[in-house]
Protein backbone atom coordinates (compact mmCIF):
# COMPACT_ATOMS: atom_id res chain seq x y z
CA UNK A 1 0.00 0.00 0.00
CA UNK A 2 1.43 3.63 -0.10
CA UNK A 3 1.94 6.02 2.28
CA UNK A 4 -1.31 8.07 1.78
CA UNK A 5 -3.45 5.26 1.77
CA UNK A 6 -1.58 3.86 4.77
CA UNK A 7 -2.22 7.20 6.33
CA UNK A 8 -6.05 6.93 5.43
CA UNK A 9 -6.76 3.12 6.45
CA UNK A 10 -5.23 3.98 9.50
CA UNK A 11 -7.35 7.47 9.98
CA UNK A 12 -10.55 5.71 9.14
CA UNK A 13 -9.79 2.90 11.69
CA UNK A 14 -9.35 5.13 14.51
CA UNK A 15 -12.81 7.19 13.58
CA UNK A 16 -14.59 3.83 13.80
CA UNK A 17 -13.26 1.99 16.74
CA UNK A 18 -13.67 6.12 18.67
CA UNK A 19 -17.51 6.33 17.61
CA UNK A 20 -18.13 2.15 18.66
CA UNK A 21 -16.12 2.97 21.75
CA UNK A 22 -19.17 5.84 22.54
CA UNK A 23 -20.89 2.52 23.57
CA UNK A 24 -18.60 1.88 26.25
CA UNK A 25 -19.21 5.61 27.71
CA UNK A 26 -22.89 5.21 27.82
CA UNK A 27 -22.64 2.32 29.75
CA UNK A 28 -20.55 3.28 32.52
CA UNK A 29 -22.63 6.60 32.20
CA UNK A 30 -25.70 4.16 33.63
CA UNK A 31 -23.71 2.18 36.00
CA UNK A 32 -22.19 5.22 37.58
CA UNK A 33 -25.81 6.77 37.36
CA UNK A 34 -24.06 9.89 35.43
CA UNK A 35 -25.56 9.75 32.08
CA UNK A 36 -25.59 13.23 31.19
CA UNK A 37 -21.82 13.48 31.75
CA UNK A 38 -21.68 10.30 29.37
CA UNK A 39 -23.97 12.16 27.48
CA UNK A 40 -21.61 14.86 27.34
CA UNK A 41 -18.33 12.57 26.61
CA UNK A 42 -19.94 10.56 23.85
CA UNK A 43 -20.18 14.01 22.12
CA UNK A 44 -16.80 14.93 22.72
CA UNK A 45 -15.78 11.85 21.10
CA UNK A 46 -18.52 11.55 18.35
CA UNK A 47 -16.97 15.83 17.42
CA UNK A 48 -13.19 14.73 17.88
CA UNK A 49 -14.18 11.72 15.66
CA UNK A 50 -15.97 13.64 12.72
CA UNK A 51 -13.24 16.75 12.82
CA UNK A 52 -11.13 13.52 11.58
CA UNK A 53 -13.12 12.46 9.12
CA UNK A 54 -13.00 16.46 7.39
CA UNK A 55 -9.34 15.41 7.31
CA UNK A 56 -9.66 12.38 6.18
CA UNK A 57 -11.79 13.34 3.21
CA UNK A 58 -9.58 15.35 0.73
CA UNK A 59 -6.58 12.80 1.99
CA UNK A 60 -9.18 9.52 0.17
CA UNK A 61 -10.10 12.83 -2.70
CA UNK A 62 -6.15 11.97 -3.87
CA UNK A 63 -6.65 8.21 -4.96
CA UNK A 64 -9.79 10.09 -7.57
CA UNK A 65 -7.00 12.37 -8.92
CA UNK A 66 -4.02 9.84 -9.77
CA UNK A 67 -7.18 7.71 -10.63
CA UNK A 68 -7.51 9.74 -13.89
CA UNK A 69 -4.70 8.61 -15.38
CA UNK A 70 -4.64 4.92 -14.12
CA UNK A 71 -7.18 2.01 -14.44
CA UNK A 72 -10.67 2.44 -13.07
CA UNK A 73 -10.26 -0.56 -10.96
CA UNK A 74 -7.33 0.39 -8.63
CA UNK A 75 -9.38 2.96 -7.49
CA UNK A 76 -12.29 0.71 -6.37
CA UNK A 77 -9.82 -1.40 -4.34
CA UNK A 78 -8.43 1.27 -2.56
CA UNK A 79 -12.11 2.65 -1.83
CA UNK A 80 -12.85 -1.62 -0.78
CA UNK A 81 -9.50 -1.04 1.49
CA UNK A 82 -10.77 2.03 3.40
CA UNK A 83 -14.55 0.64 3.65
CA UNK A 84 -12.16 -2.67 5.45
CA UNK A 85 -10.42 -0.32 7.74
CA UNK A 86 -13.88 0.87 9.11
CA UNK A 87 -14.56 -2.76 9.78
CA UNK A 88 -11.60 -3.75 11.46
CA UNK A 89 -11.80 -0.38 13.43
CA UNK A 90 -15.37 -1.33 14.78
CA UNK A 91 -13.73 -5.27 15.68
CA UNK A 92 -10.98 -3.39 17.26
CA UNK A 93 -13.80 -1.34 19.45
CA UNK A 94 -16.02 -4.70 20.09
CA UNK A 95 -13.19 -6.67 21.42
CA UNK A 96 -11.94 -3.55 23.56
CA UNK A 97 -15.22 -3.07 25.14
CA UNK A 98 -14.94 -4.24 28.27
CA UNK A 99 -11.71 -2.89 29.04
CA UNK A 100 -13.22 0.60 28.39
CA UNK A 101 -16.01 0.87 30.01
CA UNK A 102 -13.61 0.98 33.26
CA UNK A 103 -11.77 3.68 31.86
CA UNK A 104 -14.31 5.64 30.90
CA UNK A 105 -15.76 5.30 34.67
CA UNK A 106 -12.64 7.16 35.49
CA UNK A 107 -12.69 9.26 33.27
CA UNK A 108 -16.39 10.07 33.86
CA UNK A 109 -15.67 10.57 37.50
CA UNK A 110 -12.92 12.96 37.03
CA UNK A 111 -14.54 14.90 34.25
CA UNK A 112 -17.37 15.49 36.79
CA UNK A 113 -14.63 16.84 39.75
CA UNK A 114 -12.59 19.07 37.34
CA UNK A 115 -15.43 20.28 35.40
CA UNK A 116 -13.66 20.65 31.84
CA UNK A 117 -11.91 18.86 29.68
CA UNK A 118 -8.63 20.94 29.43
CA UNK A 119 -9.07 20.66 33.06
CA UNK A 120 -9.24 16.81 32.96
CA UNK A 121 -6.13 16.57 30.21
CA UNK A 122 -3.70 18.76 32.53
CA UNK A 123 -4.65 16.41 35.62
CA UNK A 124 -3.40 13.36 34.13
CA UNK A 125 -0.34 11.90 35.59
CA UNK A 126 1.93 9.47 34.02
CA UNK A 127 1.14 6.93 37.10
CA UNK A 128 -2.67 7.34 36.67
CA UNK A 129 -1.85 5.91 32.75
CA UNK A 130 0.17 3.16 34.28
CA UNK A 131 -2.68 2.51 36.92
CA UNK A 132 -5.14 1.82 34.22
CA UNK A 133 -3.69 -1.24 33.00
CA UNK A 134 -6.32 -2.02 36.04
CA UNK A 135 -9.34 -2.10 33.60
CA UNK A 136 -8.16 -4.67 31.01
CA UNK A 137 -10.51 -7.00 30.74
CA UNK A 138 -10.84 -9.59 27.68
CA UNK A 139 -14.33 -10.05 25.99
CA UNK A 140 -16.08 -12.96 26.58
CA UNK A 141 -18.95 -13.56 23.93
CA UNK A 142 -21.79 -16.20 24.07
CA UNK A 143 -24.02 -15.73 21.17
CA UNK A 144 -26.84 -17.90 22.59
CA UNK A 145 -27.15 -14.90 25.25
CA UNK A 146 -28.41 -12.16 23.10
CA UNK A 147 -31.34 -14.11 21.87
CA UNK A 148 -33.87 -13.08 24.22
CA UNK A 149 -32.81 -8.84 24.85
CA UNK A 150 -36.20 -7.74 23.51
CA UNK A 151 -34.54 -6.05 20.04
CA UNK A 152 -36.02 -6.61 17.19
CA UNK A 153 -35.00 -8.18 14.15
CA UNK A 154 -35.76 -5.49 12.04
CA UNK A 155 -34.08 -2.57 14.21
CA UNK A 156 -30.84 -4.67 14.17
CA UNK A 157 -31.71 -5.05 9.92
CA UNK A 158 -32.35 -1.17 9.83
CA UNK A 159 -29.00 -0.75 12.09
CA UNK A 160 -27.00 -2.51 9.60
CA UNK A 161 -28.71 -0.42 6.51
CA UNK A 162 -27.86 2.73 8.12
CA UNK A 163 -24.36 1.51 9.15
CA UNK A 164 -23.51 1.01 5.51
CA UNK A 165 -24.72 3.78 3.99
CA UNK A 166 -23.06 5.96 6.56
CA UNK A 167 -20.02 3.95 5.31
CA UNK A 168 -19.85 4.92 2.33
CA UNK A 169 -21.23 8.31 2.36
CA UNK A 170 -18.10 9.95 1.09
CA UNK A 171 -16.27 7.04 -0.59
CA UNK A 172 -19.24 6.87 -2.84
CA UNK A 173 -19.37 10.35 -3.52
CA UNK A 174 -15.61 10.20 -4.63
CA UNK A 175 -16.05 7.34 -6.75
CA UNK A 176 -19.11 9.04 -8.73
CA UNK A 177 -16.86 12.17 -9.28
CA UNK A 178 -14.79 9.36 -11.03
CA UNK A 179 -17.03 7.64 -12.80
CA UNK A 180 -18.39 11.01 -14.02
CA UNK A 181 -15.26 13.33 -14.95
CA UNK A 182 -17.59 16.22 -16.40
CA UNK A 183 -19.04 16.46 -13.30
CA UNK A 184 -16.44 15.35 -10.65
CA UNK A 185 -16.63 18.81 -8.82
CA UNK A 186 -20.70 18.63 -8.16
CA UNK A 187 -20.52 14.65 -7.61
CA UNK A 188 -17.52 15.14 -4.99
CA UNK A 189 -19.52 17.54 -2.79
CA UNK A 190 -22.67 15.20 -2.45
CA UNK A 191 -22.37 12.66 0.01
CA UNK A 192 -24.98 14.58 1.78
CA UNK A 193 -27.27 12.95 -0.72
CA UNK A 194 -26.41 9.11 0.75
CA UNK A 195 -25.87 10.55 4.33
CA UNK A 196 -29.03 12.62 4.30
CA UNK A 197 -31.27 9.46 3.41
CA UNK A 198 -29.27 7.79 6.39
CA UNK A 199 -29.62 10.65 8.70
CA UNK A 200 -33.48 10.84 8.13
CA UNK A 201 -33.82 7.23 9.09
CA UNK A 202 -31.31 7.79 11.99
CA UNK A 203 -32.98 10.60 13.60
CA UNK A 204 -36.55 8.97 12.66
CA UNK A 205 -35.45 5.40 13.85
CA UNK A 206 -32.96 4.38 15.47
CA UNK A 207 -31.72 7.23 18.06
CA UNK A 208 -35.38 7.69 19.54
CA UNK A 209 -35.17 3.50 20.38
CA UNK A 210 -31.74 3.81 21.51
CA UNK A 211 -32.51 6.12 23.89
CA UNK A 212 -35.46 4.03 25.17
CA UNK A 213 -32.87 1.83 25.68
CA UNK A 214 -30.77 3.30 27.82
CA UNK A 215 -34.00 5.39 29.88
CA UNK A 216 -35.01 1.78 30.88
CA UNK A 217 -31.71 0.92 32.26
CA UNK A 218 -31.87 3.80 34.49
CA UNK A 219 -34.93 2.83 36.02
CA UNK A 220 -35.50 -1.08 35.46
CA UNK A 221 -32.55 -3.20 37.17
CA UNK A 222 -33.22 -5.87 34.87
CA UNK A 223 -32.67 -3.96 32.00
CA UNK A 224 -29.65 -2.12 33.69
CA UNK A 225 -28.17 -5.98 33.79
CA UNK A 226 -28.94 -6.42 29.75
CA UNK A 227 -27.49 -3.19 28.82
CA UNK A 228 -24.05 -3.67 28.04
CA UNK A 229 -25.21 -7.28 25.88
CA UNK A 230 -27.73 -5.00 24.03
CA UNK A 231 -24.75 -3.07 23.49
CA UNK A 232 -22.35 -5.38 22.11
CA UNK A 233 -25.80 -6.43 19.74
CA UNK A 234 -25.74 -2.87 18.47
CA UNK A 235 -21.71 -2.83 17.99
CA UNK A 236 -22.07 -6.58 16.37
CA UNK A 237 -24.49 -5.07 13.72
CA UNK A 238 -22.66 -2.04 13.66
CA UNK A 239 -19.61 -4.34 12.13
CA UNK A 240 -22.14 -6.02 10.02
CA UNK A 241 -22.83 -2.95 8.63
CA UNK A 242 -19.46 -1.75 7.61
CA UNK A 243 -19.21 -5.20 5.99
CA UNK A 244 -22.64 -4.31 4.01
CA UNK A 245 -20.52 -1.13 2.92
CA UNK A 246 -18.67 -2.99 0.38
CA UNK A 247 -21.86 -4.09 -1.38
CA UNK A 248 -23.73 -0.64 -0.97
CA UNK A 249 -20.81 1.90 -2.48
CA UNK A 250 -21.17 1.08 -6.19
CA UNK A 251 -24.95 1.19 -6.23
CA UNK A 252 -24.22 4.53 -4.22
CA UNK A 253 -22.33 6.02 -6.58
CA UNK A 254 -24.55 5.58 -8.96
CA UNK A 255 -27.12 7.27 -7.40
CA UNK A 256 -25.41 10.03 -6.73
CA UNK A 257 -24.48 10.40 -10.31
CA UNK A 258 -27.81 9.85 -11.19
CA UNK A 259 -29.16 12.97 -8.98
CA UNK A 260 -26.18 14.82 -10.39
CA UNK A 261 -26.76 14.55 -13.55
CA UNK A 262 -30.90 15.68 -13.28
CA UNK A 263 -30.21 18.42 -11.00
């Protein structure tokens, strides 16, 4: 691989395994009773995690220029190479789940004494990193356990859908400006089209049920007890998702040049 898409692959694997890990804050958010300070860290994250992604984007935009002069399919595997890196990001975040849920109950508690985050950054000693070698924990998975967590099979479905498309919001956008040179400028600004459909069902969908979720947990021990399984369920399909990506960004693309093309 070269450098740049090194650079990339290694970009987009961080962004994924930070906005899985969000999972991990919520939870120790409800076990620590503190959710609006989770609240308030899962933001930080999600912001710190999509900031990346604006640098990210004209870093992938590269591949679509030497693309011009090169075959049309080394392109499409180094888009299928990024779309992995999101995958193996989210693994990355599944399997270090546990361990970071009891880091981000430190964190949570210290965020809530200093107040800020600057405050919280220019607290942290070098012996308080050593001391968290504490929280390691491995996973340990038993499928026939998240059977019965009263999700549905079609929110998990829809999870997946919107998981994909998310995926390859930009990627596809790139590849249309490609695939349609006389319009490469308009086609490179439109992810919004494939992210906008996504948001809609997002914000329709899935946030208003995940936050069901987690308002049960605070109030029904039973639930509380499920939580971080109905978590991992939502991470798991998260993954499946990003898998889904590789079959969702050429159909993608070609909507978006479709829409470019009539507008």
């Amino acid at each position: 691989m070269s450098t740049n898409l090194i650079i990339v692959f290694a970009m987009t694997m961080i962004i994924h395994a930070a906005e899985t890990l969000s999972y991990s804050a919520r939870l120790a958010g409800v076990r620590l009773n503190k959710i609006a300070v989770a609240l308030s860290l899962t933001g930080i994250i999600v912001l710190v995690s999509r900031t990346a992604n604006m640098v990210q984007a004209p870093l992938t935009a590269k591949f679509v220029d030497y693309a011009r002069d090169h075959a049309d399919n080394e392109l499409l595997r180094q888009l299928r190479i990024i779309i992995l890196a999101s995958s193996v990001g989210t693994l990355l975040a599944i399997i270090l789940f546990p361990t970071f849920i009891g880091i981000f109950a430190r964190i949570i508690n210290r965020l809530e004494a200093t107040g800020s985050i600057p405050k919280l950054i220019s607290s942290v000693t070098f012996s308080q990193i050593k001391r968290s070698r504490k929280y390691i924990r491995l996973p340990r998975f038993k499928f026939s356990q998240y059977r019965y967590l009263g999700i549905s099979k079609s929110f998990i479905l829809l999870h997946i859908v919107v998981t994909s498309i998310y995926t390859v919001g930009v990627l596809a956008s790139l590849y249309a400006a490609h695939l349609l040179p006389q319009f490469s400028t308009t086609a490179s600004q439109a992810s919004g089209i494939i992210n906008g459909i996504a948001t809609i069902i997002l914000t329709i969908f899935i946030d208003p049920q995940l936050r069901l979720i987690t308002d049960k947990a605070l109030t029904h021990q039973e639930q509380r007890n499920q939580l971080g399984k109905i978590y991992v369920l939502l991470m798991t399909s998260r993954f499946l998702g990003t898998m889904a990506a590789q079959l969702v960004l050429i159909p993608a693309a070609y909507l978006i040049g479709y829409f470019v093309k009539i507008i």
